[in-house]
N, C-alpha and C. Protein backbone atom coordinates (compact mmCIF):
# COMPACT_ATOMS: atom_id res chain seq x y z
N UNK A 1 75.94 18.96 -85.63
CA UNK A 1 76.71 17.78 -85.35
C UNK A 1 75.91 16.52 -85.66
N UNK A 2 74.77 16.53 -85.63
CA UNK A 2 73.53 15.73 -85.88
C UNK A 2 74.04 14.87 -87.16
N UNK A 3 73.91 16.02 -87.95
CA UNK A 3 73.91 15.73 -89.60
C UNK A 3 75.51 14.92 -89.90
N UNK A 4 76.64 15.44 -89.21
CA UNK A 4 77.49 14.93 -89.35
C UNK A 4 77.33 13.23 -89.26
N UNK A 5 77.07 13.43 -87.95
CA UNK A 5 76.57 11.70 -87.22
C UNK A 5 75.92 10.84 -88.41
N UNK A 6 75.21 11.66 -89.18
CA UNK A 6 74.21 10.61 -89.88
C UNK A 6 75.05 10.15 -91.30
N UNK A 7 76.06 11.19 -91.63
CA UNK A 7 76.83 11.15 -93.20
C UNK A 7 77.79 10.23 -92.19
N UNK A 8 78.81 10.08 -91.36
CA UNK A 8 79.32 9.40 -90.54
C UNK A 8 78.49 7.78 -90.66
N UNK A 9 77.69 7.63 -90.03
CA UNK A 9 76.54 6.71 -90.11
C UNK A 9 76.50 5.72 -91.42
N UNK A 10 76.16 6.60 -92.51
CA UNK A 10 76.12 6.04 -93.38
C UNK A 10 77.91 5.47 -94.80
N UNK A 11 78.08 6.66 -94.57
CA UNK A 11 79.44 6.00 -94.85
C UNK A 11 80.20 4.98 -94.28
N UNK A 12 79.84 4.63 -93.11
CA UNK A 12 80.68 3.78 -91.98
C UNK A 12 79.65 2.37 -91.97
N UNK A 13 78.68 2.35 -92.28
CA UNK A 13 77.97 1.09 -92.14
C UNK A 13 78.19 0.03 -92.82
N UNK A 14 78.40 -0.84 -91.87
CA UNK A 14 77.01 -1.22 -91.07
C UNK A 14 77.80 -1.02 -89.23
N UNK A 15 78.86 -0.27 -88.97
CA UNK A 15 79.06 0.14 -87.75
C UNK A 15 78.30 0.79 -87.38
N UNK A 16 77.94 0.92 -85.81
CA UNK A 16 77.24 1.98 -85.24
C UNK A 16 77.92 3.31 -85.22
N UNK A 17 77.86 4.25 -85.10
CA UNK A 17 78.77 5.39 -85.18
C UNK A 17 78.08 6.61 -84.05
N UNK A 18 79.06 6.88 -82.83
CA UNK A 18 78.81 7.54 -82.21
C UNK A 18 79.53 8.66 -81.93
N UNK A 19 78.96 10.13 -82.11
CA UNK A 19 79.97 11.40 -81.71
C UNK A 19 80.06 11.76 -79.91
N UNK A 20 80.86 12.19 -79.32
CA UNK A 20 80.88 12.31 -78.08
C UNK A 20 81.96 13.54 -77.86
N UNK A 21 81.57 15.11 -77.62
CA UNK A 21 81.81 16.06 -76.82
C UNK A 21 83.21 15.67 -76.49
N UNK A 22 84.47 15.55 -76.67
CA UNK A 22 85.48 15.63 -75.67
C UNK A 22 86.86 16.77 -75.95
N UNK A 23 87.50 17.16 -75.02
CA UNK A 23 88.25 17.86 -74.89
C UNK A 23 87.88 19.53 -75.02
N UNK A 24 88.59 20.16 -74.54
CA UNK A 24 88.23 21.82 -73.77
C UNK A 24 88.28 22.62 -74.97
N UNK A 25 88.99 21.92 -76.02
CA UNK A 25 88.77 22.41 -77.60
C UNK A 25 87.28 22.20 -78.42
N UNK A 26 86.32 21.49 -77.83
CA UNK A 26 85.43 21.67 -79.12
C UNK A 26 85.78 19.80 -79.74
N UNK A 27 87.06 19.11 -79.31
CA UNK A 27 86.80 17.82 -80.05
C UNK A 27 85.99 17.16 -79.87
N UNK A 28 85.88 15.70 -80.69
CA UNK A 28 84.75 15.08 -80.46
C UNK A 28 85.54 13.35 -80.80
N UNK A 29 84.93 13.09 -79.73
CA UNK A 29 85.45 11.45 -80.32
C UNK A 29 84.27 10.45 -80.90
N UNK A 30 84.90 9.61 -81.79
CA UNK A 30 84.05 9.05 -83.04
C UNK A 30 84.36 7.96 -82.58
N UNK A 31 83.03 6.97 -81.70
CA UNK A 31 83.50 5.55 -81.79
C UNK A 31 82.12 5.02 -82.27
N UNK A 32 82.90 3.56 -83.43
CA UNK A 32 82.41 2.81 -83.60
C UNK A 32 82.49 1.23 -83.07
N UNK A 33 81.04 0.57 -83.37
CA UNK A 33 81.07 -0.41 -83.00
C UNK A 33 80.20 -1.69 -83.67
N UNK A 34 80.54 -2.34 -83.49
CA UNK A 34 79.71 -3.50 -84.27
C UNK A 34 78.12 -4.33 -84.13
N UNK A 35 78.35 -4.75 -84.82
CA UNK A 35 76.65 -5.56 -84.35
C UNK A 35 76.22 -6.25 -82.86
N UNK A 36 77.40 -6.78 -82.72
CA UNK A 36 76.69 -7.49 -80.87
C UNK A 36 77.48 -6.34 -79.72
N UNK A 37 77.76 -4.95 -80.41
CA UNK A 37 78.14 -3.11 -79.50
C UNK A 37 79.22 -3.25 -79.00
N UNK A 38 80.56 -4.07 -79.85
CA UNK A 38 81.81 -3.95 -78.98
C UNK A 38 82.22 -2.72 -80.03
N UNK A 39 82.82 -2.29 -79.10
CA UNK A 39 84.02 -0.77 -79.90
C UNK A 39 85.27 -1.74 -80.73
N UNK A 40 85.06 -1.06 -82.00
CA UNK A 40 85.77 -1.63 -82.75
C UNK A 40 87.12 -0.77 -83.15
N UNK A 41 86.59 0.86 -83.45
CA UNK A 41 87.52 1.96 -83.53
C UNK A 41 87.40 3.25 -82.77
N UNK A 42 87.83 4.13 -81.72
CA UNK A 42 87.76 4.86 -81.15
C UNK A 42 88.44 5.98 -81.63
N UNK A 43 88.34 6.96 -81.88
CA UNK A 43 89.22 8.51 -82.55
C UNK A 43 88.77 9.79 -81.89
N UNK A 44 89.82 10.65 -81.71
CA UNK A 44 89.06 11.68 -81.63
C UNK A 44 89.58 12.56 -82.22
N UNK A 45 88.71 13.65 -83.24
CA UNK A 45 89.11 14.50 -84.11
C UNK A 45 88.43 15.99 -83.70
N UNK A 46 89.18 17.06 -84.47
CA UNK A 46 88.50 18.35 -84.34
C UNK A 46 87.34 18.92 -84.54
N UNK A 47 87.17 19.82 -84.49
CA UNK A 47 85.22 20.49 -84.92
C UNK A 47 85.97 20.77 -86.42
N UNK A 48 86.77 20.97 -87.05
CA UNK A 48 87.31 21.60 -88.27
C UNK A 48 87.31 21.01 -88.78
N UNK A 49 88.10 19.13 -88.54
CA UNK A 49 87.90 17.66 -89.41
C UNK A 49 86.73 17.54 -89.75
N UNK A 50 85.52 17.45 -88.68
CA UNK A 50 84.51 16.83 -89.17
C UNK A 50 83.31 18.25 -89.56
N UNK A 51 83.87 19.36 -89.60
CA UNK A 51 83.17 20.58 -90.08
C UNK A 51 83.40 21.03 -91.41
N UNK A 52 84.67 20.19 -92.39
CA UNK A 52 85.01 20.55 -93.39
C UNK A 52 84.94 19.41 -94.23
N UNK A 53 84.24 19.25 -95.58
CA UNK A 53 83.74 18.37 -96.62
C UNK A 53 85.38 17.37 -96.66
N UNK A 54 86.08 18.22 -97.17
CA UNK A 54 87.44 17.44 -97.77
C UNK A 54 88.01 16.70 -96.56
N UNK A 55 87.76 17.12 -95.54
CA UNK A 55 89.12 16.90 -94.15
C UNK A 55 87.86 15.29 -93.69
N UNK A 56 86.30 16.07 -94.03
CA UNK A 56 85.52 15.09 -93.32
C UNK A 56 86.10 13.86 -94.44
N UNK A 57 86.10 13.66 -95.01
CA UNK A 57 86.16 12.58 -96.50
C UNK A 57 87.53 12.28 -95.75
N UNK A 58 88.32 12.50 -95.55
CA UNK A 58 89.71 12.27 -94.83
C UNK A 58 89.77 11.10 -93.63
N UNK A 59 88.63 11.65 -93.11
CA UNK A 59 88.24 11.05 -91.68
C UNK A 59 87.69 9.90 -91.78
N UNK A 60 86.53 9.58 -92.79
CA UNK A 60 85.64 8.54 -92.91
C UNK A 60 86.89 7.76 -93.83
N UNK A 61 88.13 7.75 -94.62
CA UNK A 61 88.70 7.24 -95.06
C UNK A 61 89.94 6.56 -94.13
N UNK A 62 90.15 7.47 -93.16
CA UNK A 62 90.84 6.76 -92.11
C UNK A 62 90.56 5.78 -91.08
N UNK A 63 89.07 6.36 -90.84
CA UNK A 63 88.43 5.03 -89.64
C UNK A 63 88.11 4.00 -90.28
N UNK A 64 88.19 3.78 -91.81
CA UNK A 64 87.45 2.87 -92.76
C UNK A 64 88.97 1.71 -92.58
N UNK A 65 89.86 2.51 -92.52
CA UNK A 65 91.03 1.88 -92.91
C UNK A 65 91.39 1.28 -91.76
N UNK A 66 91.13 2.16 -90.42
CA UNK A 66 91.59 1.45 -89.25
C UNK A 66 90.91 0.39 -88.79
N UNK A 67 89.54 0.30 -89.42
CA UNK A 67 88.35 -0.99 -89.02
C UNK A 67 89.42 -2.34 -89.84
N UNK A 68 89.62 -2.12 -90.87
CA UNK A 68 90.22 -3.09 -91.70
C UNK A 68 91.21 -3.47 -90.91
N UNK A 69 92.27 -2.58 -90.19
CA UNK A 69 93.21 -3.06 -89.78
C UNK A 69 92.69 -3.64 -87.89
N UNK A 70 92.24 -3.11 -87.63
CA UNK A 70 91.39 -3.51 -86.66
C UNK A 70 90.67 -5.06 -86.08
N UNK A 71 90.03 -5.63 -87.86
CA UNK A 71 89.53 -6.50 -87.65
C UNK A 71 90.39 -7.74 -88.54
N UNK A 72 92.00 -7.11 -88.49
CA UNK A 72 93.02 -8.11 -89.23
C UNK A 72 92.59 -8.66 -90.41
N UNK A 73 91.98 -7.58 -91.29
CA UNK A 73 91.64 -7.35 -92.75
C UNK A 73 92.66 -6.94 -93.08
N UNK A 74 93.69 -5.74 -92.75
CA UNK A 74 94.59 -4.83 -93.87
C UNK A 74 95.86 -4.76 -92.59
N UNK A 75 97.12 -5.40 -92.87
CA UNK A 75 98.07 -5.58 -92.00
C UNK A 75 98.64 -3.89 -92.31
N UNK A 76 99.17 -3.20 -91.05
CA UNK A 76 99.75 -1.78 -91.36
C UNK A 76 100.89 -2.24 -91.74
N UNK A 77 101.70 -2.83 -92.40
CA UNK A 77 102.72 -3.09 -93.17
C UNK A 77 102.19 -3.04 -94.47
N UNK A 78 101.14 -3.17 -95.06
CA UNK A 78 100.40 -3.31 -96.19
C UNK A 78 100.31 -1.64 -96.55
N UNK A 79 99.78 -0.84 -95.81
CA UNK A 79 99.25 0.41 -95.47
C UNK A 79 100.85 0.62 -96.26
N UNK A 80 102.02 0.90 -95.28
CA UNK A 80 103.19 1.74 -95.54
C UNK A 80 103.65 1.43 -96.70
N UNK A 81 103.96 0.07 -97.42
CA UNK A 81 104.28 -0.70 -98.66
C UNK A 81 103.25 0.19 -99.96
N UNK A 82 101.81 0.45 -99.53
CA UNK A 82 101.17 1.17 -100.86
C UNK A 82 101.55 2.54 -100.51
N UNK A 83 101.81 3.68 -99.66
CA UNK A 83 102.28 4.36 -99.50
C UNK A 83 103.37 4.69 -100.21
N UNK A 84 104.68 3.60 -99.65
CA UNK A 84 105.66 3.91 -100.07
C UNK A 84 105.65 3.72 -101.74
N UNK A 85 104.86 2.48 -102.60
CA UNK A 85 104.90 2.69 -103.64
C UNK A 85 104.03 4.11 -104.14
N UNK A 86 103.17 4.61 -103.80
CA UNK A 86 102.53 5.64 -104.99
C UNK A 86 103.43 6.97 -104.56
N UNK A 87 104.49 7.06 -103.59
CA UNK A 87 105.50 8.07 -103.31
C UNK A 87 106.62 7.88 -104.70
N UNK A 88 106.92 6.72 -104.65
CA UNK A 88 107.94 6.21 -106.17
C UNK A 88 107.67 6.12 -107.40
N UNK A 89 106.08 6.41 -107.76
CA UNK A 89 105.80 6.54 -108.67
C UNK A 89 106.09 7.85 -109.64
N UNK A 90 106.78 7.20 -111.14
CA UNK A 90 106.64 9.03 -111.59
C UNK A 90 105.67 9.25 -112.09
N UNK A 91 105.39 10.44 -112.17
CA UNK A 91 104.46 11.45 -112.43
C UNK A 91 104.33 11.56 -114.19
N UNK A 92 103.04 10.91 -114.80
CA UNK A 92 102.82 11.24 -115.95
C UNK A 92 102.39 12.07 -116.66
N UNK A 93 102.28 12.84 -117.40
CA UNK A 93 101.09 14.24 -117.58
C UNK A 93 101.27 13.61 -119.34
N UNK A 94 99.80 14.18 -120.00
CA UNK A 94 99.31 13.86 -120.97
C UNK A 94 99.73 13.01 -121.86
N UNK A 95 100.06 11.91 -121.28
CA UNK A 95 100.09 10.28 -121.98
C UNK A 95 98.48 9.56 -121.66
């Protein structure tokens, strides 16, 4: 879990990034926080999220996104609008 913390760590910086033991499953909650230690994003995910390469890359892409929206960088109306466009997009193959 160590090692996680530190790829966590570094992908997430310059937040502090802390793992914390919770729930009777094995979860763990991921809070970060900023330079003068207020909690900026709080989560808590599975031993499987942050035990698996692809799901972890998932994770560090979501708390990245929620800091943005967090610190009224990225409005979640913004979020659903690029969503909804790359859902409407068609699909090109070898052009």
């Amino acid at each position: 879990m160590e090692s996680i913390s530190l790829l966590l760590g570094e992908a997430l910086s310059p937040y502090q990034v802390t793992l914390t033991p919770s729930g009777v499953s094995g979860e763990c909650l991921v809070t970060l926080k900023n330079a003068v230690g207020a909690i900026v994003v709080e989560r808590e995910f599975s031993q499987a999220q942050l035990c698996d390469k692809r799901q972890l890359t998932d994770v560090v892409d979501g708390l990245h996104r929620d800091v943005l929206i967090a610190e009224g960088r990225l409005q979640p109306c913004v979020i659903a609008a690029l969503r909804n466009a790359a859902q409407d997009k068609p699909v090109t193959l070898g052009h």
